[in-house]
Protein backbone atom coordinates (compact mmCIF):
# COMPACT_ATOMS: atom_id res chain seq x y z
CA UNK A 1 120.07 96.90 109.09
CA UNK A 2 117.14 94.51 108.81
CA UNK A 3 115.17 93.67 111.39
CA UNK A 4 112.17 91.31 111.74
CA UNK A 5 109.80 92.40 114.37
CA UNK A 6 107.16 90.54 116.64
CA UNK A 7 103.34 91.56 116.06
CA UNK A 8 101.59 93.39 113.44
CA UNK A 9 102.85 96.81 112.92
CA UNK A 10 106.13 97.20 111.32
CA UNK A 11 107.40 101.00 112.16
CA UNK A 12 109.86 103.29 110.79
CA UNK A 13 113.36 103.04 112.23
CA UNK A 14 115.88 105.28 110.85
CA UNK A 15 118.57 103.60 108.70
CA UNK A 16 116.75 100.50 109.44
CA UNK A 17 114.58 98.12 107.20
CA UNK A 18 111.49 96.86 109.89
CA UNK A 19 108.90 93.94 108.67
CA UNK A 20 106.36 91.62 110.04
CA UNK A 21 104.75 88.29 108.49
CA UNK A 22 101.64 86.91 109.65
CA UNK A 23 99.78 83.71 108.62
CA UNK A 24 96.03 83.21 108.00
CA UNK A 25 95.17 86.23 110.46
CA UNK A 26 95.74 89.73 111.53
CA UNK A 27 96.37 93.17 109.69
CA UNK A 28 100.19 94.04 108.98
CA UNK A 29 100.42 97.47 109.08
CA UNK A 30 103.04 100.35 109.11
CA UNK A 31 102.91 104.43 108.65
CA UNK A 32 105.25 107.37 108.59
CA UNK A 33 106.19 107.14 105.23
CA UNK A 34 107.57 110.35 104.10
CA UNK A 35 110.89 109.58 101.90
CA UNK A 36 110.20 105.48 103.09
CA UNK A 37 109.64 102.95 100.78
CA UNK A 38 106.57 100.28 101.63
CA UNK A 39 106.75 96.62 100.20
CA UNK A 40 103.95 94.45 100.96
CA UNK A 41 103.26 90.95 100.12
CA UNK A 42 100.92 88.30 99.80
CA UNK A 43 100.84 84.68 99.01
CA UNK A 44 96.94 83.56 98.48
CA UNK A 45 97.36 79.80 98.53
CA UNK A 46 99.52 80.14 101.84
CA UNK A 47 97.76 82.88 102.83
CA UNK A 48 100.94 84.66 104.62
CA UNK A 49 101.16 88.53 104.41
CA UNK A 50 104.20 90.50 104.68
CA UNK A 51 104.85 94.54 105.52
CA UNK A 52 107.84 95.87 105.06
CA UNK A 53 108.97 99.58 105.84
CA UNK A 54 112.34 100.78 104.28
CA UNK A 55 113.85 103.81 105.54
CA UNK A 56 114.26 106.48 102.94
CA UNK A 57 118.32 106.54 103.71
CA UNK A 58 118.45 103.15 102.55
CA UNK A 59 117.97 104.74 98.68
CA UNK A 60 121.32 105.66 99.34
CA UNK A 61 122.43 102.28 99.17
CA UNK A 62 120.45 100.35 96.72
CA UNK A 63 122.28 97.38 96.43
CA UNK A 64 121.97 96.39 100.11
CA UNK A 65 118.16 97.30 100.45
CA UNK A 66 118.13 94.90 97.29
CA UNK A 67 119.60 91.97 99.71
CA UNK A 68 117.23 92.96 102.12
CA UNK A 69 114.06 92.59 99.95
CA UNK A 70 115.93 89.37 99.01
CA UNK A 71 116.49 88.55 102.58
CA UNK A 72 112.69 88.80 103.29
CA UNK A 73 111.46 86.78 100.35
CA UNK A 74 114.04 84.33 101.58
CA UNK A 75 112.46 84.32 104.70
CA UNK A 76 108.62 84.84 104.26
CA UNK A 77 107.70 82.56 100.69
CA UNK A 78 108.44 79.55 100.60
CA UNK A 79 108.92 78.02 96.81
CA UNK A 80 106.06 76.18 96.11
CA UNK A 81 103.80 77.02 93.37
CA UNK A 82 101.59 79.82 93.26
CA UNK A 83 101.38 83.58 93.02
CA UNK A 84 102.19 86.01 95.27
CA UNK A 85 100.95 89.44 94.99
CA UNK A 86 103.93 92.39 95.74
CA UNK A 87 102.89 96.15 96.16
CA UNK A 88 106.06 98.72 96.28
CA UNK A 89 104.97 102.39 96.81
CA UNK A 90 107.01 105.64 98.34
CA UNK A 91 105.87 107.88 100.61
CA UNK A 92 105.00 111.46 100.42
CA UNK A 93 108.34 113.19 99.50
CA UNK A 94 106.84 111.63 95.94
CA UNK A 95 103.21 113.85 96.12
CA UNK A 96 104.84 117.04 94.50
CA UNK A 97 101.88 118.98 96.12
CA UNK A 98 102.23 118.24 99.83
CA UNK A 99 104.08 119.96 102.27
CA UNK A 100 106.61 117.70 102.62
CA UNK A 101 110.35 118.24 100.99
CA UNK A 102 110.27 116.57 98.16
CA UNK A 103 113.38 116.61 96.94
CA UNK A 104 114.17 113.19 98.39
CA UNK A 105 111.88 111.39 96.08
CA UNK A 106 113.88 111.43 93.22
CA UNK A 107 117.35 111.43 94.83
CA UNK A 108 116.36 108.58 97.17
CA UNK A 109 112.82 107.27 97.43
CA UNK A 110 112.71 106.37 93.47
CA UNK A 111 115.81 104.68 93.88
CA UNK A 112 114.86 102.83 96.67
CA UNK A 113 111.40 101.81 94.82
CA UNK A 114 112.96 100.63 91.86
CA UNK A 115 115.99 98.51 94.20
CA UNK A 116 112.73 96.71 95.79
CA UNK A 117 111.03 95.93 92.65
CA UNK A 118 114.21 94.88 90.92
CA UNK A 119 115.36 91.91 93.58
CA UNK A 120 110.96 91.07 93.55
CA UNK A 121 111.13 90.58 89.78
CA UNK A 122 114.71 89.48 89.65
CA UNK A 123 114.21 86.27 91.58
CA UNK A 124 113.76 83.23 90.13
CA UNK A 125 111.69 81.04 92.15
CA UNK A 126 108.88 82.72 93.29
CA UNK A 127 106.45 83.93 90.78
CA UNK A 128 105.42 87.57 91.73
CA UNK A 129 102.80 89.95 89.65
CA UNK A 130 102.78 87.33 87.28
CA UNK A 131 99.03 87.29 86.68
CA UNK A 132 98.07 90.13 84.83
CA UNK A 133 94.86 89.50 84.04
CA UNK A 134 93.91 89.91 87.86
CA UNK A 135 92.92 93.07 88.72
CA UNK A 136 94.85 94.32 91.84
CA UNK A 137 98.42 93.32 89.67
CA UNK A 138 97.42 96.04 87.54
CA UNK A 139 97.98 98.52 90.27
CA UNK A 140 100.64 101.18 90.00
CA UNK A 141 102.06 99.42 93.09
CA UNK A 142 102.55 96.27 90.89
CA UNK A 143 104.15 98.02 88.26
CA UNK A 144 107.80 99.19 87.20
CA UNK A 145 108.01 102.64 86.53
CA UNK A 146 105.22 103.65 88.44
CA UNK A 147 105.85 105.40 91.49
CA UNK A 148 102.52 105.20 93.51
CA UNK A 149 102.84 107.72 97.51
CA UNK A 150 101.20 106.48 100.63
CA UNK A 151 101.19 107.77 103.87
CA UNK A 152 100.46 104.36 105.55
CA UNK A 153 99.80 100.44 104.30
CA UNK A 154 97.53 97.82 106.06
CA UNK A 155 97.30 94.30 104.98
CA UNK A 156 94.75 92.09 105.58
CA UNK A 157 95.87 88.34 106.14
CA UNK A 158 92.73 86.73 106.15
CA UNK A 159 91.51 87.95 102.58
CA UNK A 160 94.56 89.52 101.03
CA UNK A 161 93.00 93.15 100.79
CA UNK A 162 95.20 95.91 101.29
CA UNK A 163 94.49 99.58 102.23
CA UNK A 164 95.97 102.79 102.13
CA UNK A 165 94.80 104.32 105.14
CA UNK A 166 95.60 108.37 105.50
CA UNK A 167 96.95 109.15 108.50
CA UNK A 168 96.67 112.82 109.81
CA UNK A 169 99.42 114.90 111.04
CA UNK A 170 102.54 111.96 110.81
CA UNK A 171 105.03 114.18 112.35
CA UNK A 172 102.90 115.34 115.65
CA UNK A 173 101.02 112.01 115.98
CA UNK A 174 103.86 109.88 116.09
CA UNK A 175 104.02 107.50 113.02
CA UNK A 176 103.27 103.82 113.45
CA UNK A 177 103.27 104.35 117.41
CA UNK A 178 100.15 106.82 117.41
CA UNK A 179 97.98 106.26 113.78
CA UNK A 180 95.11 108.17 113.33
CA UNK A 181 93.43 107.62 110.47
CA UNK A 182 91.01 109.37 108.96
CA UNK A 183 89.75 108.16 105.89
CA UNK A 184 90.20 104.72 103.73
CA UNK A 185 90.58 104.02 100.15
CA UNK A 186 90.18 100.27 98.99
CA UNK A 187 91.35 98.98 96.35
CA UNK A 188 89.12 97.22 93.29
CA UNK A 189 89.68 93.80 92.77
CA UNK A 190 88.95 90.51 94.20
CA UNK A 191 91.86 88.44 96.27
């Protein structure tokens, strides 16, 4: 299922693809991502963010999370000219040193990363990680065959920055609901 959902935070529902879109304002966020899939997006010359949380069972059926990724580009960019910016990442089940299981990441989290990046790139009509030269496209989150793990994602609307906040403790704290974060890692580049 895909479901749009009202405010900021999009959360992890099981079986269920969640996402949010803001424009000009606000920090799209969502957490809990243990076999999950994150796709985030942003459009600088329309300044509209997207977060998108993919449930890891959905790497069980590619080709539908595919038509959801589609569905949300659909929805969220309209075709005009410019750029947009798309990260994909997987959660923890891909940090082979955690203490997470991890043998969903290659059975479904990989999967699910490459469905995502393949209806992104396989679009036609709106350009995204086309500019290479620009520093935060060359982030493993940008690029096929990488398979960058986050805990959590936050967006920032305004001025296009994203973070990878790490959240402690995801199963006792809740996910999305209950984020504590304890320490944040930006990423180089200017948006």
């Amino acid at each position: 299922m895909l479901e749009r959902r009202t405010g900021l935070d999009a959360p992890y529902v099981e079986g269920t693809c969640t996402w949010v879109m803001a424009d000009g304002v606000g920090v799209l966020t969502s957490s809990s991502f243990g076999s999950c899939v994150g796709l985030a997006l942003y459009g600088p010359r329309h300044h509209r963010g997207v977060v998108a949380h993919f449930a890891g069972e959905l790497g069980r059926d590619t080709e539908k999370s595919g038509r959801y990724a589609m569905e949300i580009l659909r929805e969220a960019c309209p075709v005009l000219r410019g750029p947009w910016t798309g990260w994909v990442f997987g959660g923890s089940s891909l940090n082979r040193g955690s203490d997470i299981i991890t043998t969903t990441g290659d059975k479904l989290t990989k999967p699910l990363i490459d469905a995502v990046r393949k209806a992104l790139h396989g679009n036609r009509y709106i350009p995204i990680n086309v500019l290479r030269n620009a520093a935060e496209q060359r982030a493993p989150e940008t690029q096929a065959g990488k398979y960058p793990y986050h805990s959590a994602v936050a967006l920032d609307v305004a001025t296009g920055k994203i973070t990878y906040p790490r959240v402690a403790n995801l199963a006792t704290e809740g996910g999305s609901e209950k984020v504590v974060v304890t320490k944040q890692r930006r990423k180089s580049g200017n948006f």
